[in-house]
PDB file of N, CA and C in Angstrom:
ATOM      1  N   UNK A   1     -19.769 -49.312 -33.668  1.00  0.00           N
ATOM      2  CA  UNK A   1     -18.971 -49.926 -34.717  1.00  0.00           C
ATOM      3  C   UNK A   1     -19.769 -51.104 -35.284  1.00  0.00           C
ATOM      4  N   UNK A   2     -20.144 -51.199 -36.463  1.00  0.00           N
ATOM      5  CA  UNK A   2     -20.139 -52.579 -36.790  1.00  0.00           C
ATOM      6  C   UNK A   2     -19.707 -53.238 -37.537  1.00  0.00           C
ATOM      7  N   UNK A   3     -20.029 -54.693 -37.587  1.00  0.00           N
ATOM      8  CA  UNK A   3     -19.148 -56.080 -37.241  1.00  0.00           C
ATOM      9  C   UNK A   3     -18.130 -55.900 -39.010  1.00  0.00           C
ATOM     10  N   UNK A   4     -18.585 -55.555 -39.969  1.00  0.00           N
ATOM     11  CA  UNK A   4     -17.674 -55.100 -40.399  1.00  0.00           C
ATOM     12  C   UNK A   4     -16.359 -54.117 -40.703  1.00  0.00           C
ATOM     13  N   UNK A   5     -16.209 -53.363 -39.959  1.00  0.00           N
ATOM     14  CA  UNK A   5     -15.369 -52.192 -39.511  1.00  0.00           C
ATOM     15  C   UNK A   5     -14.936 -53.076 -38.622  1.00  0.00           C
ATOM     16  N   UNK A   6     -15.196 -53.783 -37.702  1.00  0.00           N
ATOM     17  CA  UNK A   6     -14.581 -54.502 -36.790  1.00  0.00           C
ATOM     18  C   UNK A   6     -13.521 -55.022 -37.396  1.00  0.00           C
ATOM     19  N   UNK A   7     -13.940 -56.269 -38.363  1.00  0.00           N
ATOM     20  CA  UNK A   7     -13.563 -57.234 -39.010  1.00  0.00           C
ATOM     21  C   UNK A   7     -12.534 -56.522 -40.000  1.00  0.00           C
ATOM     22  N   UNK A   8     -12.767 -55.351 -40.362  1.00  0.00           N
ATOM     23  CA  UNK A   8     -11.287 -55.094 -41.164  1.00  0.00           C
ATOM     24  C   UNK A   8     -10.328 -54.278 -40.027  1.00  0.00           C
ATOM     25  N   UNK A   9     -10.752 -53.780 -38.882  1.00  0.00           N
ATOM     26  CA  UNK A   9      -9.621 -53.556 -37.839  1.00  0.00           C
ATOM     27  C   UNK A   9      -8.653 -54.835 -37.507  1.00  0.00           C
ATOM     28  N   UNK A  10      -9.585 -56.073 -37.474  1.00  0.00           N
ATOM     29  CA  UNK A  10      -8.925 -57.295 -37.141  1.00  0.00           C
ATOM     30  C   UNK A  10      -8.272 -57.549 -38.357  1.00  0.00           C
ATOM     31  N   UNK A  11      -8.562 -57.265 -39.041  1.00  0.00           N
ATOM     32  CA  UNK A  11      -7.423 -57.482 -40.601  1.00  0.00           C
ATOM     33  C   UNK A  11      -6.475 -56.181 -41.096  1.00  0.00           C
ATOM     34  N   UNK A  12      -6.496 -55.533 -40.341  1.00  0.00           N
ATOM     35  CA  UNK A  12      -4.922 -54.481 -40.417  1.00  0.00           C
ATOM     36  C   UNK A  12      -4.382 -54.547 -39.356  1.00  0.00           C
ATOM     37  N   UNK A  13      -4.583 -54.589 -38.006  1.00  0.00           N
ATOM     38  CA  UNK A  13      -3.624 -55.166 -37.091  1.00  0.00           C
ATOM     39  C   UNK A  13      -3.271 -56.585 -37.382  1.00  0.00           C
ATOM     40  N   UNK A  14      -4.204 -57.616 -37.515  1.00  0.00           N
ATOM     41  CA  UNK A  14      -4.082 -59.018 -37.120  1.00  0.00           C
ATOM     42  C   UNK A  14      -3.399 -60.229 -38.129  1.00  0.00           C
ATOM     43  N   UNK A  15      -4.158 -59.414 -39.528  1.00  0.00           N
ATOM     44  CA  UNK A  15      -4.013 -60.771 -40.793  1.00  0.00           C
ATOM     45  C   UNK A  15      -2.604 -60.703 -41.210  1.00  0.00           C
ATOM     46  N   UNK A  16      -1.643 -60.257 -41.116  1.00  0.00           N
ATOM     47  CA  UNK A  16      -0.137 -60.769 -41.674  1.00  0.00           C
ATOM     48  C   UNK A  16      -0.222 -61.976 -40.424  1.00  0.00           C
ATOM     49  N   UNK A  17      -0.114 -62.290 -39.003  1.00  0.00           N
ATOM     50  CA  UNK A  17      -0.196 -62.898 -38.230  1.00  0.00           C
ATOM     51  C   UNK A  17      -0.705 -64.324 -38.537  1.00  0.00           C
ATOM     52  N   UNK A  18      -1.508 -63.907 -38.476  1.00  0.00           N
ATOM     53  CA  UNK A  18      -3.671 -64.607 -38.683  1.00  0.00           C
ATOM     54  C   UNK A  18      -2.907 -65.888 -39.923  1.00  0.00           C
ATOM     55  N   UNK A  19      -2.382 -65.066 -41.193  1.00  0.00           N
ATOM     56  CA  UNK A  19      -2.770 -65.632 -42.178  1.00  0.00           C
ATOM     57  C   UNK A  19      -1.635 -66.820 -42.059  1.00  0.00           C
ATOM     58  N   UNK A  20      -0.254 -66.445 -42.005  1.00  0.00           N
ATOM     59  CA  UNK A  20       0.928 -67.400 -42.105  1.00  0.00           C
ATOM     60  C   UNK A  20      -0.099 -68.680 -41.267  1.00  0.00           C
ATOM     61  N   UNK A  21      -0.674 -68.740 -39.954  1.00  0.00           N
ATOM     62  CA  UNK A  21      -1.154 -69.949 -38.741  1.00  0.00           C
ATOM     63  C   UNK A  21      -2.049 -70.192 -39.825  1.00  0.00           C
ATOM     64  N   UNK A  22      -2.814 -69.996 -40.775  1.00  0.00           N
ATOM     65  CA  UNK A  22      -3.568 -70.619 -41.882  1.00  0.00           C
ATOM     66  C   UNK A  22      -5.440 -70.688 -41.014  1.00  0.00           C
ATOM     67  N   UNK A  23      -6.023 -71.548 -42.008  1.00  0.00           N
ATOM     68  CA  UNK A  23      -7.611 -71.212 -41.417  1.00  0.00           C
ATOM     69  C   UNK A  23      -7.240 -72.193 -40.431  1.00  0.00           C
ATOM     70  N   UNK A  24      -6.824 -73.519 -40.457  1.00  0.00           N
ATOM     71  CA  UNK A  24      -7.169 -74.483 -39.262  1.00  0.00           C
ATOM     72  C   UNK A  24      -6.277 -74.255 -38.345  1.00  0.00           C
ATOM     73  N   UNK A  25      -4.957 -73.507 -37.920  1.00  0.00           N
ATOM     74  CA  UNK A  25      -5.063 -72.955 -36.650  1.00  0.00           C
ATOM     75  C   UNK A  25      -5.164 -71.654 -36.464  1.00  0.00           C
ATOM     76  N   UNK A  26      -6.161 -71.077 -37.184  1.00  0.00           N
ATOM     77  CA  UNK A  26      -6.617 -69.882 -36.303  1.00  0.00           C
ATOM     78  C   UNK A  26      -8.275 -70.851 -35.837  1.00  0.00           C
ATOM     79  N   UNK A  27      -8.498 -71.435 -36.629  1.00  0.00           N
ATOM     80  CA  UNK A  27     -10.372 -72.147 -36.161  1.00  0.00           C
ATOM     81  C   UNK A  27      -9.503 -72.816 -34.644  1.00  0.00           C
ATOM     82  N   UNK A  28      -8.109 -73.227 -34.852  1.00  0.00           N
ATOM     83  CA  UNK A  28      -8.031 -73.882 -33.348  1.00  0.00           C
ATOM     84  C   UNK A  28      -8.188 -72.882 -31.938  1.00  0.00           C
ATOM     85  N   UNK A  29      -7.336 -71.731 -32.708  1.00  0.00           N
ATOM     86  CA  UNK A  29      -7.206 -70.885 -31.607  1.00  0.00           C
ATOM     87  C   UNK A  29      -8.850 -70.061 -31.063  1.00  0.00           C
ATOM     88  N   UNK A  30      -9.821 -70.345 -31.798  1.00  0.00           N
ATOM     89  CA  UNK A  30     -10.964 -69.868 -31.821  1.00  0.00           C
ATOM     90  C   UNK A  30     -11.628 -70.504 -31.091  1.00  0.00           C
ATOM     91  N   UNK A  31     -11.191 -72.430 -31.394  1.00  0.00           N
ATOM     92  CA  UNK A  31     -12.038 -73.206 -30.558  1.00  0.00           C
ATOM     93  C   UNK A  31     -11.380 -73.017 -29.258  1.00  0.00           C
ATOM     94  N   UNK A  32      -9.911 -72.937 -28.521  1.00  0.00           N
ATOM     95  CA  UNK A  32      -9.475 -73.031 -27.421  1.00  0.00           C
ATOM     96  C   UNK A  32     -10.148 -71.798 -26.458  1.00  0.00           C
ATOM     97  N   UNK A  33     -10.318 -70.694 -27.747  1.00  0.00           N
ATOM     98  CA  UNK A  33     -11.575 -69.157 -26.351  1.00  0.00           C
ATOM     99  C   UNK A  33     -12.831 -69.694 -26.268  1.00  0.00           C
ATOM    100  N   UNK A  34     -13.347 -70.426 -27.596  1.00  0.00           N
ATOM    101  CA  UNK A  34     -15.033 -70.935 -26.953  1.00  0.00           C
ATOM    102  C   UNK A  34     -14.566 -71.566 -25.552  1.00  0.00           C
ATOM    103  N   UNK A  35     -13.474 -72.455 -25.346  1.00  0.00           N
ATOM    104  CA  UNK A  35     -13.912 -73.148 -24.261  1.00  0.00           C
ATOM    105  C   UNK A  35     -13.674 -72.850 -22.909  1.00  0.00           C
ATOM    106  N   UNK A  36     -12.468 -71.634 -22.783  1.00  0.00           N
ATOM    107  CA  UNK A  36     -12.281 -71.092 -21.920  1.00  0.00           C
ATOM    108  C   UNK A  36     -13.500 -69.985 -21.863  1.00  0.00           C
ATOM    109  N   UNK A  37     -14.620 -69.711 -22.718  1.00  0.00           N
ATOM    110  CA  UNK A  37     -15.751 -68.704 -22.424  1.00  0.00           C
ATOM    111  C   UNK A  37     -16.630 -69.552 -22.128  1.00  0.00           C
ATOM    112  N   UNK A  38     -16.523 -70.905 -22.160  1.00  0.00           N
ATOM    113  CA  UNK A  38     -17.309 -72.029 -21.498  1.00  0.00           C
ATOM    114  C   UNK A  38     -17.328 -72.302 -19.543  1.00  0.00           C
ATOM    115  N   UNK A  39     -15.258 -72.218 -19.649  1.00  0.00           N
ATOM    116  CA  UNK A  39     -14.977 -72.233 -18.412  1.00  0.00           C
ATOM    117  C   UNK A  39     -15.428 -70.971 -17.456  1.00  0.00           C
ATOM    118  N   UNK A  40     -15.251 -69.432 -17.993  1.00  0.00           N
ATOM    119  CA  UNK A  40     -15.265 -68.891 -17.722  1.00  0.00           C
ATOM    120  C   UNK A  40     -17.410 -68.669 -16.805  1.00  0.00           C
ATOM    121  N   UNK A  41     -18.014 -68.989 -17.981  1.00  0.00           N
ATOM    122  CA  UNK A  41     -19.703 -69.069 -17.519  1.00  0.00           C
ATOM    123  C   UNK A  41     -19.850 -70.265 -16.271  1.00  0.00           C
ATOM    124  N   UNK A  42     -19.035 -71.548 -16.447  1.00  0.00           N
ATOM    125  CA  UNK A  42     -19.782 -72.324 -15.488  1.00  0.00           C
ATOM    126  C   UNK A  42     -19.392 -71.718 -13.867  1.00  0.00           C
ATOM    127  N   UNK A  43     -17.929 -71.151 -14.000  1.00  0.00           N
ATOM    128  CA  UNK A  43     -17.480 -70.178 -12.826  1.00  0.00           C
ATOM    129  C   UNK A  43     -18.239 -69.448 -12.232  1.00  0.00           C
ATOM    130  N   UNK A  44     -18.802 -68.490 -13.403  1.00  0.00           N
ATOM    131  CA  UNK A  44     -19.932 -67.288 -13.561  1.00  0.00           C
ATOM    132  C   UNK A  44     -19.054 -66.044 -12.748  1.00  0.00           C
ATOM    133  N   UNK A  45     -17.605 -65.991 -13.348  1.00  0.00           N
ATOM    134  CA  UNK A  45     -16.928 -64.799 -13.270  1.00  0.00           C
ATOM    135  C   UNK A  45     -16.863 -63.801 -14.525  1.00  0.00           C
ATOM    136  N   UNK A  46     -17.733 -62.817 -14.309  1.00  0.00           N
ATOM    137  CA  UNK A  46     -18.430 -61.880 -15.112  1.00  0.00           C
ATOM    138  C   UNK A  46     -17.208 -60.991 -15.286  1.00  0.00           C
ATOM    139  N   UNK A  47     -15.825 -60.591 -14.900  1.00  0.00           N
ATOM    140  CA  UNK A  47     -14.915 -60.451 -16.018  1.00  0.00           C
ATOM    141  C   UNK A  47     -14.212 -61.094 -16.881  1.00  0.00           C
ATOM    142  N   UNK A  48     -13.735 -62.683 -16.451  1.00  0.00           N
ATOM    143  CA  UNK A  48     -13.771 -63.586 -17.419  1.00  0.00           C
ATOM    144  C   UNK A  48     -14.740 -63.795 -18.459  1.00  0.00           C
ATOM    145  N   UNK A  49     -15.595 -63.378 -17.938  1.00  0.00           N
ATOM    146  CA  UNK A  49     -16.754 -63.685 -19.256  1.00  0.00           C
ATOM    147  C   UNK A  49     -16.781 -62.865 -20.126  1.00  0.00           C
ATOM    148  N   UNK A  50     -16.810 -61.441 -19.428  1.00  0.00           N
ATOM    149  CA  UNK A  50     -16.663 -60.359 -20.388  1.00  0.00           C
ATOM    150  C   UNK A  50     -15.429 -60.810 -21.341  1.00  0.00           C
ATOM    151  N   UNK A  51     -14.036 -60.973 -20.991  1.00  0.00           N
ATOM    152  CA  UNK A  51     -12.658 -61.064 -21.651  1.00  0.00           C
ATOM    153  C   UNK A  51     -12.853 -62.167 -22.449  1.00  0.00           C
ATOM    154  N   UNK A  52     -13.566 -63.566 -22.339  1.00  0.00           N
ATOM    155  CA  UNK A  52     -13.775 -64.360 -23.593  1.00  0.00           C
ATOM    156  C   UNK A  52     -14.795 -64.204 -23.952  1.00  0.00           C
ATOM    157  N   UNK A  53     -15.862 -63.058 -23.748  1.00  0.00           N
ATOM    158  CA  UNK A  53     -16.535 -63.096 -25.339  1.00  0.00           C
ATOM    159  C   UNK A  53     -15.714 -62.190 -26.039  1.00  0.00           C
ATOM    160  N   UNK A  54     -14.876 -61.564 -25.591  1.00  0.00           N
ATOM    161  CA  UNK A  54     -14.092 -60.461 -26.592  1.00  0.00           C
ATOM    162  C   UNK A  54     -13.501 -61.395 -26.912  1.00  0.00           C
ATOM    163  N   UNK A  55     -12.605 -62.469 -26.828  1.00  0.00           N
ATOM    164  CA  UNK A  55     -11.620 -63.120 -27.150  1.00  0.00           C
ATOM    165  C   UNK A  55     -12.275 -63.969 -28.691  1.00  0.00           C
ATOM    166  N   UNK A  56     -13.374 -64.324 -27.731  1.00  0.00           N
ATOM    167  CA  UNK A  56     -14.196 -65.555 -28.968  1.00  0.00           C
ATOM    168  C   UNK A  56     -14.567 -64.224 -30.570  1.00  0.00           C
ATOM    169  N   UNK A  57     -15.345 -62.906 -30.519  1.00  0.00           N
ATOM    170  CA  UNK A  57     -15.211 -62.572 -31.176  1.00  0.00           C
ATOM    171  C   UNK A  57     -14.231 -62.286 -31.947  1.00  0.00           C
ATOM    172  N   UNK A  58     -13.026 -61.869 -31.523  1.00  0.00           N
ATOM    173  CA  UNK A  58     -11.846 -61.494 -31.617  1.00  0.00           C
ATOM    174  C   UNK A  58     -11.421 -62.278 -32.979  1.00  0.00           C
ATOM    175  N   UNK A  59     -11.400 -63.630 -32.614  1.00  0.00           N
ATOM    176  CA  UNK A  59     -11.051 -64.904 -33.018  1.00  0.00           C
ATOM    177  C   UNK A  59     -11.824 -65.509 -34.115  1.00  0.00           C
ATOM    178  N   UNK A  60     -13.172 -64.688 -34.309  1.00  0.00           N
ATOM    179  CA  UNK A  60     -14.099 -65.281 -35.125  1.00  0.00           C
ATOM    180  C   UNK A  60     -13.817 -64.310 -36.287  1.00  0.00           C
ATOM    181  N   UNK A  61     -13.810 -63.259 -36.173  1.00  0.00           N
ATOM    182  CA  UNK A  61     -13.671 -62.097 -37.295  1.00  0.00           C
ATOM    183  C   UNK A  61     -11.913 -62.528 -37.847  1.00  0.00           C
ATOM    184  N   UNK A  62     -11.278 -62.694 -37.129  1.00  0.00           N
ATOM    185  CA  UNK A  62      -9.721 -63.379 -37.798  1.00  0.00           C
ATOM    186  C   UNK A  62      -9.872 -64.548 -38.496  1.00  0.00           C
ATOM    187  N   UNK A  63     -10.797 -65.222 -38.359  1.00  0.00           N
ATOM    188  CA  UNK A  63     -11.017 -66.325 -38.690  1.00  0.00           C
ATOM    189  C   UNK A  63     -11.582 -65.839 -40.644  1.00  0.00           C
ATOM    190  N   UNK A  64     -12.961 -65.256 -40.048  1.00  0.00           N
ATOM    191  CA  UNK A  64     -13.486 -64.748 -41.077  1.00  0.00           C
ATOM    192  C   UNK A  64     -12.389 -64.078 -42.348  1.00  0.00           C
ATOM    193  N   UNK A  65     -11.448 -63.465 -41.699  1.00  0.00           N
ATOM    194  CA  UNK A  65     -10.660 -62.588 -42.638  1.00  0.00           C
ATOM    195  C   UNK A  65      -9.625 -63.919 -43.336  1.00  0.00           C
ATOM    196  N   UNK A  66      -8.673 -64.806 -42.807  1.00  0.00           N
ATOM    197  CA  UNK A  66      -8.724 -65.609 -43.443  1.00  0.00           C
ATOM    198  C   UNK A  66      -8.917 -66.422 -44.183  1.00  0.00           C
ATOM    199  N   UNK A  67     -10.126 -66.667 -43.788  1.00  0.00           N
ATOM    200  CA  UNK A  67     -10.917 -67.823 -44.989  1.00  0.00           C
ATOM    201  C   UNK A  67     -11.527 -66.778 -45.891  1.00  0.00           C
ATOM    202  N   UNK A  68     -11.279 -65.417 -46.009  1.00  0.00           N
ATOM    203  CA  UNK A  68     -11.594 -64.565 -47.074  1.00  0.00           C
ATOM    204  C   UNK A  68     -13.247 -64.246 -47.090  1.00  0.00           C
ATOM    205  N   UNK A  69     -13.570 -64.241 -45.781  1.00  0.00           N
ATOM    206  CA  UNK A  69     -15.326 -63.894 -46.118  1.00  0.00           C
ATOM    207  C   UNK A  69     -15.354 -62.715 -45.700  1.00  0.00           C
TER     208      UNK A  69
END
């Protein structure tokens, strides 16, 4: 898949959601997985890690679809 096909999956499930929370809290909810994929590395629990980089992408492409890029 790539990151565009992604990014419009995350915008037919996600953006009615996504959009009402506006760009600055979905960028919040984006910053709260960087840091739990922060917590998750200094642990170095490699399914946490796996689950927030999905999360952080997750969060970045919603992001993206919001702010309309």
């Amino acid at each position: 898949m790539h990151i565009r096909e992604f990014q419009e999956l995350m915008r037919r499930i996600y953006f009615h959601r996504d959009s009402k929370r506006g760009t600055e809290g979905t960028y919040n909810w984006l910053v709260d997985e960087v840091k739990e994929l922060g917590e998750a590395l200094k642990a170095g629990n490699k399914s946490a890690i796996s689950e927030e980089f999905a999360d952080v992408i997750a969060w970045l492409a919603s992001l993206a679809n919001v702010a309309e890029i």
